[in-house]
N, C-alpha and C. Protein backbone atom coordinates (compact mmCIF):
# COMPACT_ATOMS: atom_id res chain seq x y z
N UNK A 1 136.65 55.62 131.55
CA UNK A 1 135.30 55.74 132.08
C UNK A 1 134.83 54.44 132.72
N UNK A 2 135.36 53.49 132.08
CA UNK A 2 134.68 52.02 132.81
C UNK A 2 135.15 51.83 133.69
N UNK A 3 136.91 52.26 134.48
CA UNK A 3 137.25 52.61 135.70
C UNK A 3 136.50 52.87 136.33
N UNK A 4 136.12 54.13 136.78
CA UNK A 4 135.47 55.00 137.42
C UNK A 4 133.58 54.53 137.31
N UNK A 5 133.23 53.82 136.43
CA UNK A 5 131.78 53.50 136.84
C UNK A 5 132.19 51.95 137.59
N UNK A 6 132.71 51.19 137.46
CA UNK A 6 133.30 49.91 138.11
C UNK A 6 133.50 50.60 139.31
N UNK A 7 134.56 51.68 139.87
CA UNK A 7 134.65 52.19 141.55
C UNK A 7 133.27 52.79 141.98
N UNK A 8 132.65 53.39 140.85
CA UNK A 8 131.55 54.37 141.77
C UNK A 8 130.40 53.03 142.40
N UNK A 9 130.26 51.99 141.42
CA UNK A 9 129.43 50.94 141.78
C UNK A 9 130.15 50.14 143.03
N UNK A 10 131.18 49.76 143.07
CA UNK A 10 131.93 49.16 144.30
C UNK A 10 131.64 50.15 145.93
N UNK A 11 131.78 50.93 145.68
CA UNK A 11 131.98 52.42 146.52
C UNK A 11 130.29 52.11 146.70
N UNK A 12 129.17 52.37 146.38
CA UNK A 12 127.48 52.53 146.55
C UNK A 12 127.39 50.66 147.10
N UNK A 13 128.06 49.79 146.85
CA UNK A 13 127.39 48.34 147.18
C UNK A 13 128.03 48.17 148.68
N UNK A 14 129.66 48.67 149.05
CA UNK A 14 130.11 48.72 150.03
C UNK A 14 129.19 49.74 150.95
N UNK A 15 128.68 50.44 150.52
CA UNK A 15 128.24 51.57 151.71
C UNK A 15 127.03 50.74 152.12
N UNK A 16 126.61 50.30 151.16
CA UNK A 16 124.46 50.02 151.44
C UNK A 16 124.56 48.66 152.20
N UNK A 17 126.22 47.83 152.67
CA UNK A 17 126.42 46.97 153.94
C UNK A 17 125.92 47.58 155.03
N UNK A 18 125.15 46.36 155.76
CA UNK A 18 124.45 46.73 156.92
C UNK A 18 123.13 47.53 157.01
N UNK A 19 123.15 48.28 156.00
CA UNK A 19 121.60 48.81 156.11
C UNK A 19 120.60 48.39 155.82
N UNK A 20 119.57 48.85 156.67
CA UNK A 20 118.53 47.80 156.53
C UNK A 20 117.84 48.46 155.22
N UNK A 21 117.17 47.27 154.56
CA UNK A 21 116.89 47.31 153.53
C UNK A 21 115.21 47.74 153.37
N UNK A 22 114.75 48.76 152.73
CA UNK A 22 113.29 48.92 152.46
C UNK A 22 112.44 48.07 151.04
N UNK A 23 110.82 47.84 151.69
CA UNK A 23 110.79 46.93 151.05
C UNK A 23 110.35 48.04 149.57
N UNK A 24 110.50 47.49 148.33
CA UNK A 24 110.31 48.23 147.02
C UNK A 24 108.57 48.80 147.09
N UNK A 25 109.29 50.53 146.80
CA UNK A 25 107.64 50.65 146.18
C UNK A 25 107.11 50.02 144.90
N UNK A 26 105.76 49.68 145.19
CA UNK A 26 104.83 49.30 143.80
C UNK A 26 104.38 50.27 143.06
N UNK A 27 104.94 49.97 141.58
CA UNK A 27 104.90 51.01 140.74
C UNK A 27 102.96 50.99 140.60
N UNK A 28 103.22 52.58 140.14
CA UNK A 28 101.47 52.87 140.34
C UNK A 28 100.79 52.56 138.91
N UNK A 29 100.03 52.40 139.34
CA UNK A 29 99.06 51.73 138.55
C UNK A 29 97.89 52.55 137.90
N UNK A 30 97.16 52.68 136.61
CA UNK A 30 96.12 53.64 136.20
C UNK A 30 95.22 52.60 135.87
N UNK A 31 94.06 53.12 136.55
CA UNK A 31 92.86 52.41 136.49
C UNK A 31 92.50 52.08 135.34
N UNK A 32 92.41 50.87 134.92
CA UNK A 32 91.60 50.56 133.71
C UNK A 32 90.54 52.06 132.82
N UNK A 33 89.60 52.50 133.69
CA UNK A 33 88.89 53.80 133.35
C UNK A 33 89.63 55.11 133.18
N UNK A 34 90.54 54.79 133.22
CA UNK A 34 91.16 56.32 132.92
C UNK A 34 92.34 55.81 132.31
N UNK A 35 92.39 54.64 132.01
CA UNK A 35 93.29 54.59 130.63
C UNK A 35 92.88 54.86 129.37
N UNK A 36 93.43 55.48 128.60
CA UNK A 36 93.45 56.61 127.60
C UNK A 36 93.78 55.25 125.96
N UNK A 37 92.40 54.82 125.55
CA UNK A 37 92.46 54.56 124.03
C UNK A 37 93.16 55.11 123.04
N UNK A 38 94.10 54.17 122.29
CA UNK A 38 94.79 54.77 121.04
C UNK A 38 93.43 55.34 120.35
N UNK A 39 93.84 56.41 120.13
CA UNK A 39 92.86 57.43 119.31
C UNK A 39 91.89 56.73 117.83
N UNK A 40 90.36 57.06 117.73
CA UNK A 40 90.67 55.79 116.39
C UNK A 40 90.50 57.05 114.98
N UNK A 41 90.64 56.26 114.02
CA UNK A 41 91.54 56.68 112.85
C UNK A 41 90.64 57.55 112.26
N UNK A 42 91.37 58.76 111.84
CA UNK A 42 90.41 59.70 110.92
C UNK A 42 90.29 59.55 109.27
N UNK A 43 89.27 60.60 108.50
CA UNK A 43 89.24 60.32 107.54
C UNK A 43 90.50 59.67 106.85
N UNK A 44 91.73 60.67 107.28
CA UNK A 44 92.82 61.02 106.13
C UNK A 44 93.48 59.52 106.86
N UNK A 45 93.07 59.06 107.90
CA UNK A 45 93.81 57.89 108.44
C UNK A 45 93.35 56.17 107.89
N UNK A 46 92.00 56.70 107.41
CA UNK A 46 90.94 54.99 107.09
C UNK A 46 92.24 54.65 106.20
N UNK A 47 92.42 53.13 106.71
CA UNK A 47 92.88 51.94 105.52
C UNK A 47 92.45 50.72 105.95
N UNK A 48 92.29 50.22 104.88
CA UNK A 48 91.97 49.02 104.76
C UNK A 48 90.31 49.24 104.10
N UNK A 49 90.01 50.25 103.25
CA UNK A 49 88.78 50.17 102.85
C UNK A 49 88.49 49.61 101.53
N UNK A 50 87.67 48.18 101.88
CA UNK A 50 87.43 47.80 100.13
C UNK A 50 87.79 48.25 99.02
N UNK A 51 88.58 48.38 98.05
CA UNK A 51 87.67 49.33 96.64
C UNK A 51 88.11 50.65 96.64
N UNK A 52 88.71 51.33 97.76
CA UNK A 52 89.07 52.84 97.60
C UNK A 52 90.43 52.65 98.84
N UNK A 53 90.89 54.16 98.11
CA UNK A 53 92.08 54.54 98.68
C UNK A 53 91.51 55.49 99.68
N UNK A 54 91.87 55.60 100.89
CA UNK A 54 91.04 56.84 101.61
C UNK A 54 92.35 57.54 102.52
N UNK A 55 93.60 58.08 102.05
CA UNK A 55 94.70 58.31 102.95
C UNK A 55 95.03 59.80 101.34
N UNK A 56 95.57 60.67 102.44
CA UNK A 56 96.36 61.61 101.46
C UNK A 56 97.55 61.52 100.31
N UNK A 57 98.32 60.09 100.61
CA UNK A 57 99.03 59.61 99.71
C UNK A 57 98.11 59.47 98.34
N UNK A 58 97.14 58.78 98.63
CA UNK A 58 96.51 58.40 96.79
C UNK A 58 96.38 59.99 96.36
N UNK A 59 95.66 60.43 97.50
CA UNK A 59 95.34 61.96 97.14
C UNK A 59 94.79 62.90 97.38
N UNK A 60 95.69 64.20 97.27
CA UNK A 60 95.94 65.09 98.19
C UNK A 60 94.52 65.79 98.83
N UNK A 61 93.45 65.76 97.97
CA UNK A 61 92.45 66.60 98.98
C UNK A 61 91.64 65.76 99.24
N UNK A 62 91.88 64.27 100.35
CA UNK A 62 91.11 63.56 101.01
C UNK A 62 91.09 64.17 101.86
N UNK A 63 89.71 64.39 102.48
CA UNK A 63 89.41 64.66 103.62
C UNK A 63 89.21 66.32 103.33
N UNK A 64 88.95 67.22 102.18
CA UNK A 64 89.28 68.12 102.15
C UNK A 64 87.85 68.54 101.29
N UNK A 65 87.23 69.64 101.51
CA UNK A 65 85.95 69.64 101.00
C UNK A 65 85.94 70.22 99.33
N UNK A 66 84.93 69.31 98.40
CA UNK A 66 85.42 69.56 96.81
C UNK A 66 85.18 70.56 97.15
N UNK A 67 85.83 71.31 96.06
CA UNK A 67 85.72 72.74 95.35
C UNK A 67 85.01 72.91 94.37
N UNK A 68 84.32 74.21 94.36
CA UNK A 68 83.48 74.72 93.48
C UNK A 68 83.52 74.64 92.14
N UNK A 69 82.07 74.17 91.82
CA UNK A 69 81.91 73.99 90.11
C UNK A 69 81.20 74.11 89.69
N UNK A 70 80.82 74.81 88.35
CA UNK A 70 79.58 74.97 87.49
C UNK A 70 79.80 74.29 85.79
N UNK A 71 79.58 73.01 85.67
CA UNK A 71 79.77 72.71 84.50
C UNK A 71 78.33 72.24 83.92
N UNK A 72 78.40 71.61 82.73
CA UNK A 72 77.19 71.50 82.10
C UNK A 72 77.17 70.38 81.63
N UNK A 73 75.27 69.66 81.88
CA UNK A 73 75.24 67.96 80.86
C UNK A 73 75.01 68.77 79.25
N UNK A 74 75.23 67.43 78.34
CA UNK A 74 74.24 67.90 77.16
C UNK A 74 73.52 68.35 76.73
N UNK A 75 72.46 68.45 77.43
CA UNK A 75 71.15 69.07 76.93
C UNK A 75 71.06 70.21 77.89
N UNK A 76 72.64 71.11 77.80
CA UNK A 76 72.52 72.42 78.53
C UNK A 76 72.32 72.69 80.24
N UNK A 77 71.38 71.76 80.87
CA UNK A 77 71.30 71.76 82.19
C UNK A 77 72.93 71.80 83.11
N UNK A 78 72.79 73.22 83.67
CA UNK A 78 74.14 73.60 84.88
C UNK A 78 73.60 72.54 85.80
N UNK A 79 74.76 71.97 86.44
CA UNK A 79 75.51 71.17 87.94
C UNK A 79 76.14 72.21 88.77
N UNK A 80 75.77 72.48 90.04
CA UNK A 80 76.94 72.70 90.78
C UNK A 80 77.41 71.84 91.85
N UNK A 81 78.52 72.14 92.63
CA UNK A 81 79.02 70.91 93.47
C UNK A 81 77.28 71.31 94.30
N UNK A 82 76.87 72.10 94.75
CA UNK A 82 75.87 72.10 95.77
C UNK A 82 74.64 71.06 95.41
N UNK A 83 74.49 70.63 94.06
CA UNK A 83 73.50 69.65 93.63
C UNK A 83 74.29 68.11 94.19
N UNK A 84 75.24 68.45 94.24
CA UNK A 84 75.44 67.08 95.64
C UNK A 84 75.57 67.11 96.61
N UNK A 85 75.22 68.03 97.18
CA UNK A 85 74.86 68.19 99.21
C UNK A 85 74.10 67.33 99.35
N UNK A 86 73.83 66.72 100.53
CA UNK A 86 73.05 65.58 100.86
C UNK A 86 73.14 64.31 100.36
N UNK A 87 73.78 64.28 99.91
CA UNK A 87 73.74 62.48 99.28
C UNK A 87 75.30 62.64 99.06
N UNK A 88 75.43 60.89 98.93
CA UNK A 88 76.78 60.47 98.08
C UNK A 88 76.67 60.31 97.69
N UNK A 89 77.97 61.00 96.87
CA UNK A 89 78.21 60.64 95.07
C UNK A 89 79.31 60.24 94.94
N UNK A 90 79.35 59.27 93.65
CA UNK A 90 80.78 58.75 93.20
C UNK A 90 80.75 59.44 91.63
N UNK A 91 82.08 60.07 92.15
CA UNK A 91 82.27 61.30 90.63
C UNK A 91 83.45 60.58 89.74
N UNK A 92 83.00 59.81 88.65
CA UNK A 92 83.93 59.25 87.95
C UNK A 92 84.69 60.08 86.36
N UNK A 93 85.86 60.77 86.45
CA UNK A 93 86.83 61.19 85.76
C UNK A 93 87.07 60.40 84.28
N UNK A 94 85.97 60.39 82.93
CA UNK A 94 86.36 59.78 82.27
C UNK A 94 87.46 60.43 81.14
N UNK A 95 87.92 59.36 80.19
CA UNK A 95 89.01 59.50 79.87
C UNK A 95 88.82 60.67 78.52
N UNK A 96 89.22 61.32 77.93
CA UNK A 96 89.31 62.40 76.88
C UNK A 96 88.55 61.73 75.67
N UNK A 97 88.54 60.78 75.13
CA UNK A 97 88.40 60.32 73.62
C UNK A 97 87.50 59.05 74.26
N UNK A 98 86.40 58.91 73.08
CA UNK A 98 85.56 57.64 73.13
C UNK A 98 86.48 56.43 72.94
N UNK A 99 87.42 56.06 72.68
CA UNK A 99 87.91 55.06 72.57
C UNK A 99 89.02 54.65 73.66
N UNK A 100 89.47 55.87 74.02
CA UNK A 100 90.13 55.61 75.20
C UNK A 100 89.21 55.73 76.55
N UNK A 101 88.16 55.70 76.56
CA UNK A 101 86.94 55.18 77.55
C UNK A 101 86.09 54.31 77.31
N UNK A 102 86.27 53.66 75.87
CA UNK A 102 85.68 52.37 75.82
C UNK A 102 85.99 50.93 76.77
N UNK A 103 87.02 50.84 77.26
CA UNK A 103 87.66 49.60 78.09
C UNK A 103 86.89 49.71 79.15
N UNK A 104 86.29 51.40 79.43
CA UNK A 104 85.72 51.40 80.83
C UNK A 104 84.13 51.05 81.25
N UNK A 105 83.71 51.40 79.98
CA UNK A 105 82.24 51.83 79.73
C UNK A 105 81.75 50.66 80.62
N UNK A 106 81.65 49.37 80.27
CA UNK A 106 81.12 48.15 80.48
C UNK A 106 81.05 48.39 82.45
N UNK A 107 82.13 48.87 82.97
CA UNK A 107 82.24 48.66 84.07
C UNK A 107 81.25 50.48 84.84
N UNK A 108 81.54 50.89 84.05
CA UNK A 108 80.86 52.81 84.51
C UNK A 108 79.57 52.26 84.56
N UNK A 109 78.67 51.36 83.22
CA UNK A 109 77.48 51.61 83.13
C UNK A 109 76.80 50.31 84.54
N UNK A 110 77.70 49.32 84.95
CA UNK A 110 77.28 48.50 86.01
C UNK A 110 77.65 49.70 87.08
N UNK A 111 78.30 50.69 87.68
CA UNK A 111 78.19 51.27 88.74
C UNK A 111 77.12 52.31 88.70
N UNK A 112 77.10 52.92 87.52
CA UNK A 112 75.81 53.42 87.42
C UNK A 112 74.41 52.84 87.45
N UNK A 113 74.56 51.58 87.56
CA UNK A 113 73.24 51.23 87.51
C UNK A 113 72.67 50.81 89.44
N UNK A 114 74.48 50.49 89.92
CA UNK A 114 74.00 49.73 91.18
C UNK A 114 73.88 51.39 91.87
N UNK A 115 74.34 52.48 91.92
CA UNK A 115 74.28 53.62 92.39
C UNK A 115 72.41 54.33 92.20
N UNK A 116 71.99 53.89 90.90
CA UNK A 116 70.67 53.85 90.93
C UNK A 116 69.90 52.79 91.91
N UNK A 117 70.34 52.15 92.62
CA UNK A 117 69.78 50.85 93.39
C UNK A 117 69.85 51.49 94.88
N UNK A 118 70.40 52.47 94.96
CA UNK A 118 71.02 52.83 96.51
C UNK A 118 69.92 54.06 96.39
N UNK A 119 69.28 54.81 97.43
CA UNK A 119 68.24 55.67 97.21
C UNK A 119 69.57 56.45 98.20
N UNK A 120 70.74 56.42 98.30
CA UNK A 120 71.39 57.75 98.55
C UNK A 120 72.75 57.43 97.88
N UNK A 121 72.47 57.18 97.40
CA UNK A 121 73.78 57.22 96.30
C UNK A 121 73.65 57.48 94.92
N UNK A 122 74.64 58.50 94.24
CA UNK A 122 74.56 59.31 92.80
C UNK A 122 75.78 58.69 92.36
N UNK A 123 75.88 58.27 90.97
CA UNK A 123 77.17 58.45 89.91
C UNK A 123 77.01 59.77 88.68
N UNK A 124 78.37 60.39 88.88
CA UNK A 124 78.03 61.80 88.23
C UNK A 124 79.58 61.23 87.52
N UNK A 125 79.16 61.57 85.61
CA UNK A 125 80.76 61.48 85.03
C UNK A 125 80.93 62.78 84.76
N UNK A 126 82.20 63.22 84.54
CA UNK A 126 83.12 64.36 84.33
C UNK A 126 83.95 63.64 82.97
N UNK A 127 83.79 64.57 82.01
CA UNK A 127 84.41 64.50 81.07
C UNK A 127 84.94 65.40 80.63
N UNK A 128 86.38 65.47 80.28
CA UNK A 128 87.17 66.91 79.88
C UNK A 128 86.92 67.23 78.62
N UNK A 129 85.81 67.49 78.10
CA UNK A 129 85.60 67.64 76.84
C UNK A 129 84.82 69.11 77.00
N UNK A 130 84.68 69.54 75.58
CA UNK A 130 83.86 70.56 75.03
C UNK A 130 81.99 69.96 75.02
N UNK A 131 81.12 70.42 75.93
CA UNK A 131 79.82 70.57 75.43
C UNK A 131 79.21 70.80 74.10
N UNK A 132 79.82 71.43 73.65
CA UNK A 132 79.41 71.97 72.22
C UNK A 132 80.32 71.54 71.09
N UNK A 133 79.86 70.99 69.79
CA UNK A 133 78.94 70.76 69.40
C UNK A 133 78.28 69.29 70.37
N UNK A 134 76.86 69.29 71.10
CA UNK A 134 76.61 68.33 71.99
C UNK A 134 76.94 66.49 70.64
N UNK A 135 76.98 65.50 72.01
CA UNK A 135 77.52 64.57 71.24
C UNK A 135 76.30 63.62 70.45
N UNK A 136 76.63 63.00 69.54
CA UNK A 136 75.71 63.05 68.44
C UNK A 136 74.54 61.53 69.32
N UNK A 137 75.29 60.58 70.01
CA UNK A 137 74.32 59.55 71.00
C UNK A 137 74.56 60.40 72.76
N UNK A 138 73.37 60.60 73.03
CA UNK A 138 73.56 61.12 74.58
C UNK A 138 74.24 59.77 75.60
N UNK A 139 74.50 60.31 76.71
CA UNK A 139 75.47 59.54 76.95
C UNK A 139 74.29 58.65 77.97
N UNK A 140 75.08 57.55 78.65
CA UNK A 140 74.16 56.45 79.39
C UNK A 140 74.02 56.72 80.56
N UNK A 141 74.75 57.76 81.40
CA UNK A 141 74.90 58.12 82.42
C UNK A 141 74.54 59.58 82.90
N UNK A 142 74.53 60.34 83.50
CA UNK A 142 74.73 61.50 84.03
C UNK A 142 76.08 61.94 83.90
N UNK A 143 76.41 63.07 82.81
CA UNK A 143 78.11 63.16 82.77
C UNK A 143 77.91 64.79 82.20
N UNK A 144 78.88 65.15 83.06
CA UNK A 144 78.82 66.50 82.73
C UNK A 144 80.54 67.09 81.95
N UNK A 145 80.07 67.96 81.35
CA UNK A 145 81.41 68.84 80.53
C UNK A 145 82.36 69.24 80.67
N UNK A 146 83.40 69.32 81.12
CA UNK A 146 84.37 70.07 81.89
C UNK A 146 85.43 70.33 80.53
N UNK A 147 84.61 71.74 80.10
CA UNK A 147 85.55 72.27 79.24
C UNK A 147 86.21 73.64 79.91
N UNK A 148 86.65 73.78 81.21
CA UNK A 148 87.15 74.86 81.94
C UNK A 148 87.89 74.61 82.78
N UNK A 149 88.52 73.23 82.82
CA UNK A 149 89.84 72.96 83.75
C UNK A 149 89.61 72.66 85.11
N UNK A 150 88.09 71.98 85.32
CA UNK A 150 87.95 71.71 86.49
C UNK A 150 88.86 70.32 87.18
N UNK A 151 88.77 69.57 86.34
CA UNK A 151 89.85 68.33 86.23
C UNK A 151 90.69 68.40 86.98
N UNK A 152 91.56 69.30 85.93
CA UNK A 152 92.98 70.30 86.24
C UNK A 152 93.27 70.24 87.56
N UNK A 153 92.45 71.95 87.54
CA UNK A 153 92.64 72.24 88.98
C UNK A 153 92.23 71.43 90.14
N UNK A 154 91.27 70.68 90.02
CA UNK A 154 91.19 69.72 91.23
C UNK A 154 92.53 68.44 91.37
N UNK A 155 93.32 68.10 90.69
CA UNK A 155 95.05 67.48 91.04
C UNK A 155 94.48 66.32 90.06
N UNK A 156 93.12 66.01 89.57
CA UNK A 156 92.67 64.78 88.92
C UNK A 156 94.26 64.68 87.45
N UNK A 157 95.00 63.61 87.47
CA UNK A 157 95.74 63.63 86.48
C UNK A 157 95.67 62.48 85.74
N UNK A 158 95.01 61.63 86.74
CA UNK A 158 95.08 59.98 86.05
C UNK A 158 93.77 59.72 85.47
N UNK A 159 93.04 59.38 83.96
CA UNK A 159 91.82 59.04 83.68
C UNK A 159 91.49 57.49 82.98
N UNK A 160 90.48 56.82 83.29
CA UNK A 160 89.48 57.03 84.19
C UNK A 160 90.09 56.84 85.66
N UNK A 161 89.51 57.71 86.85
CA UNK A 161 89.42 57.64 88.00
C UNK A 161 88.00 57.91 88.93
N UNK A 162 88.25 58.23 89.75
CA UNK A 162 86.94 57.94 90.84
C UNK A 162 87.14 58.88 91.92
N UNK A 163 86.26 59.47 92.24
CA UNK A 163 86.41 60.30 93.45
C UNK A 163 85.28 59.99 94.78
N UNK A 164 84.55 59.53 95.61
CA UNK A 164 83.77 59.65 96.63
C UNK A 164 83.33 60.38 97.33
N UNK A 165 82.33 61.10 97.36
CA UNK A 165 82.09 62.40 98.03
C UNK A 165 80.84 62.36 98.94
N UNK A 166 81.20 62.62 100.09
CA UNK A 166 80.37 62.79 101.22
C UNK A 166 79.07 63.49 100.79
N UNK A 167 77.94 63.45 102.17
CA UNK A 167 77.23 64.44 101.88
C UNK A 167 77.17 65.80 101.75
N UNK A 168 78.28 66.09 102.78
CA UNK A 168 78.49 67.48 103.29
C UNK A 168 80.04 68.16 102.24
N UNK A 169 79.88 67.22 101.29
CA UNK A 169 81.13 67.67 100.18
C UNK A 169 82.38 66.97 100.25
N UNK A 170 82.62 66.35 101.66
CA UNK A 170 84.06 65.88 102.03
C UNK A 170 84.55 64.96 101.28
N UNK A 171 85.52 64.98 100.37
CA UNK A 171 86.02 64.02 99.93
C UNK A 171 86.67 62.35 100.54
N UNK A 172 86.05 61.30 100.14
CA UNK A 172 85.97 60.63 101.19
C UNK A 172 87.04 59.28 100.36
N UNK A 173 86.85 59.25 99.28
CA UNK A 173 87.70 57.93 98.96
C UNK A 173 88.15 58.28 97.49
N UNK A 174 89.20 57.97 96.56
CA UNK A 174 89.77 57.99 95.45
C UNK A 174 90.14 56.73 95.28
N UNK A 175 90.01 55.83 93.84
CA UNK A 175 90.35 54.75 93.35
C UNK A 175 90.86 55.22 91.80
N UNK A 176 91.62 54.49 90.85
CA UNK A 176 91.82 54.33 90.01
C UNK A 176 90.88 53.28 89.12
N UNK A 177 91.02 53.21 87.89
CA UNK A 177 90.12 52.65 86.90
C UNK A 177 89.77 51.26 87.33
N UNK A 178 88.49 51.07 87.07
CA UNK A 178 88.01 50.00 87.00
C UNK A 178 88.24 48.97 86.73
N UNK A 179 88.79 49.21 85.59
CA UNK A 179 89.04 48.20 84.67
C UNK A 179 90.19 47.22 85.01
N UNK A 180 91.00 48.27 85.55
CA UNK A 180 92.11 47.70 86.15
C UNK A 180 91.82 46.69 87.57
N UNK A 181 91.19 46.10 87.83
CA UNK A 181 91.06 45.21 88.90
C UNK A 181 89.60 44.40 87.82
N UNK A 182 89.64 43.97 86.90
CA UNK A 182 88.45 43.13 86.60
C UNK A 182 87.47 41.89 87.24
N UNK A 183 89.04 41.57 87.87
CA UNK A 183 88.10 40.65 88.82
C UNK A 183 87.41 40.78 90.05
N UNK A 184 87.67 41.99 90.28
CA UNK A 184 86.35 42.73 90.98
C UNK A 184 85.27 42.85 90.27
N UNK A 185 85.69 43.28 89.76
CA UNK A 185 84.18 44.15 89.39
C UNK A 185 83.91 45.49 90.10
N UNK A 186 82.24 45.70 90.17
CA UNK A 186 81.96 46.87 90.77
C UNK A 186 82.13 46.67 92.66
N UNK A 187 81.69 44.60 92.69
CA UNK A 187 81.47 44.79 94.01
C UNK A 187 82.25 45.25 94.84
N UNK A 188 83.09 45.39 94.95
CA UNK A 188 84.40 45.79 95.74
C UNK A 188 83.82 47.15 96.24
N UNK A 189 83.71 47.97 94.85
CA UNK A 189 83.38 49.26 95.09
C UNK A 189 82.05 49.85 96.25
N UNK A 190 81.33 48.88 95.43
CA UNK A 190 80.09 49.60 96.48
C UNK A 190 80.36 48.29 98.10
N UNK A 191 80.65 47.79 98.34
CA UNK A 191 81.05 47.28 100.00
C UNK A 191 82.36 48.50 100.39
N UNK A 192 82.91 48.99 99.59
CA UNK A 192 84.00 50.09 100.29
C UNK A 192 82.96 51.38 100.28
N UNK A 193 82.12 51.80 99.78
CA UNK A 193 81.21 52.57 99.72
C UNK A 193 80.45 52.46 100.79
N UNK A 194 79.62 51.21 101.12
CA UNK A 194 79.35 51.32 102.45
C UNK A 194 79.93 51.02 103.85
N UNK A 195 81.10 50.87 103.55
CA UNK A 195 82.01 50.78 104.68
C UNK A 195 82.15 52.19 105.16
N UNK A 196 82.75 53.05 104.29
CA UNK A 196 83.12 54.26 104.57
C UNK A 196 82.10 55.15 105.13
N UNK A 197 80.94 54.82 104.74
CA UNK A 197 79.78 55.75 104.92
C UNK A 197 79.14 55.06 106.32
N UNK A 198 79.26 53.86 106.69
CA UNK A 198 79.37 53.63 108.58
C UNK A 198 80.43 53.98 108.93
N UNK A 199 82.06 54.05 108.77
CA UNK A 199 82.62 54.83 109.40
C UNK A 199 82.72 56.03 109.80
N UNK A 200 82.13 56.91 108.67
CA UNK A 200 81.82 58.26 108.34
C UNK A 200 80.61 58.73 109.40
N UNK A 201 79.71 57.49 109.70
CA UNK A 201 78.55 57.80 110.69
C UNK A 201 78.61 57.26 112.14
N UNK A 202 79.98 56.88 112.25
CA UNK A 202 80.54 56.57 113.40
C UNK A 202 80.81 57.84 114.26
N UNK A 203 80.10 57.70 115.38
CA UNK A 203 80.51 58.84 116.51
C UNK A 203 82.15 58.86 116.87
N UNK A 204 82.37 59.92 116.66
CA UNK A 204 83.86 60.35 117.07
C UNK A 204 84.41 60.41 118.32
């Protein structure tokens, strides 16, 4: 083969002797204005956000609107997901047993307090426990019952965790425990909180 491309090139340089030569077209050019922006990044695409994971790897229904729930606080009062339309909420997954959510408490009750500081922002806990018999100190937060596998079925497997939820339901960011980054703290959390929620109000 290297024969034959060595003659076919000898054979095309011998012929194009003597002819006059044209001068090269200029490759064309696209106007600045109608060059076409890398697309910018969608929900399931945000990285680099403070404090939360916001990509389908951490988990699977980012970007995917929660699913339906009717669970209950202590003192009997039903939640459904629709009591968080309009606002964001950060729905924190605590752990089964008071003692295995003690490491967290310290850090739940500072996000709950800065989430009270934000006039659109809610912290709602989920606890896989039984409502009944109710617990003998009410709890410090807003935390509701999930004795019906809402957990479960929503893919939640790791506790404590964190979920972020839009106004319009969309799941917007997932983090793991608190505790585990101490030298954060909460701030991390709420600057990825409002990061997401100007990206989120960023025209598309």
């Amino acid at each position: 083969m290297r024969t034959i491309v060595l003659a076919a090139s000898l054979s095309l340089a011998l012929s194009a002797c003597g002819q006059p030569t044209e001068p090269a077209t200029p490759a064309a050019t696209v106007p600045a204005a109608e060059q076409t922006a890398p697309p910018a990044p969608t929900a399931r695409q945000r990285a680099g956000v403070e404090g939360w994971e916001t990509d389908l790897t951490s988990f699977p229904l980012i970007g995917s609107t929660l699913p339906a729930f009717a669970l209950f606080q202590a003192n009997g009062t039903e939640l459904t997901q629709e009591n968080l339309r309009g606002r964001w909420t950060i729905i924190g997954f605590a752990a089964a047993t008071d003692a295995l959510a003690k490491p967290e408490n310290d850090y739940v009750a500072a996000l709950n307090s800065a989430a009270d500081q934000d006039p659109d922002l809610d912290f709602l806990a989920i606890r896989p426990a039984a409502v009944t018999p109710p617990p003998a100190t009410p709890p410090a937060w807003p935390t509701l019952y999930d004795e019906k596998g809402f957990t479960t079925s929503l893919g939640v497997t790791t506790a404590p965790s964190y979920l972020l939820v839009g106004p319009d339901l969309t799941i917007e960011g997932y983090r793991g425990a608190l505790s585990a980054t101490p030298d954060d703290g909460i701030k991390s959390v709420i600057r990825g909180v409002a990061e997401i929620r100007k990206q989120v109000a960023a025209p598309q």
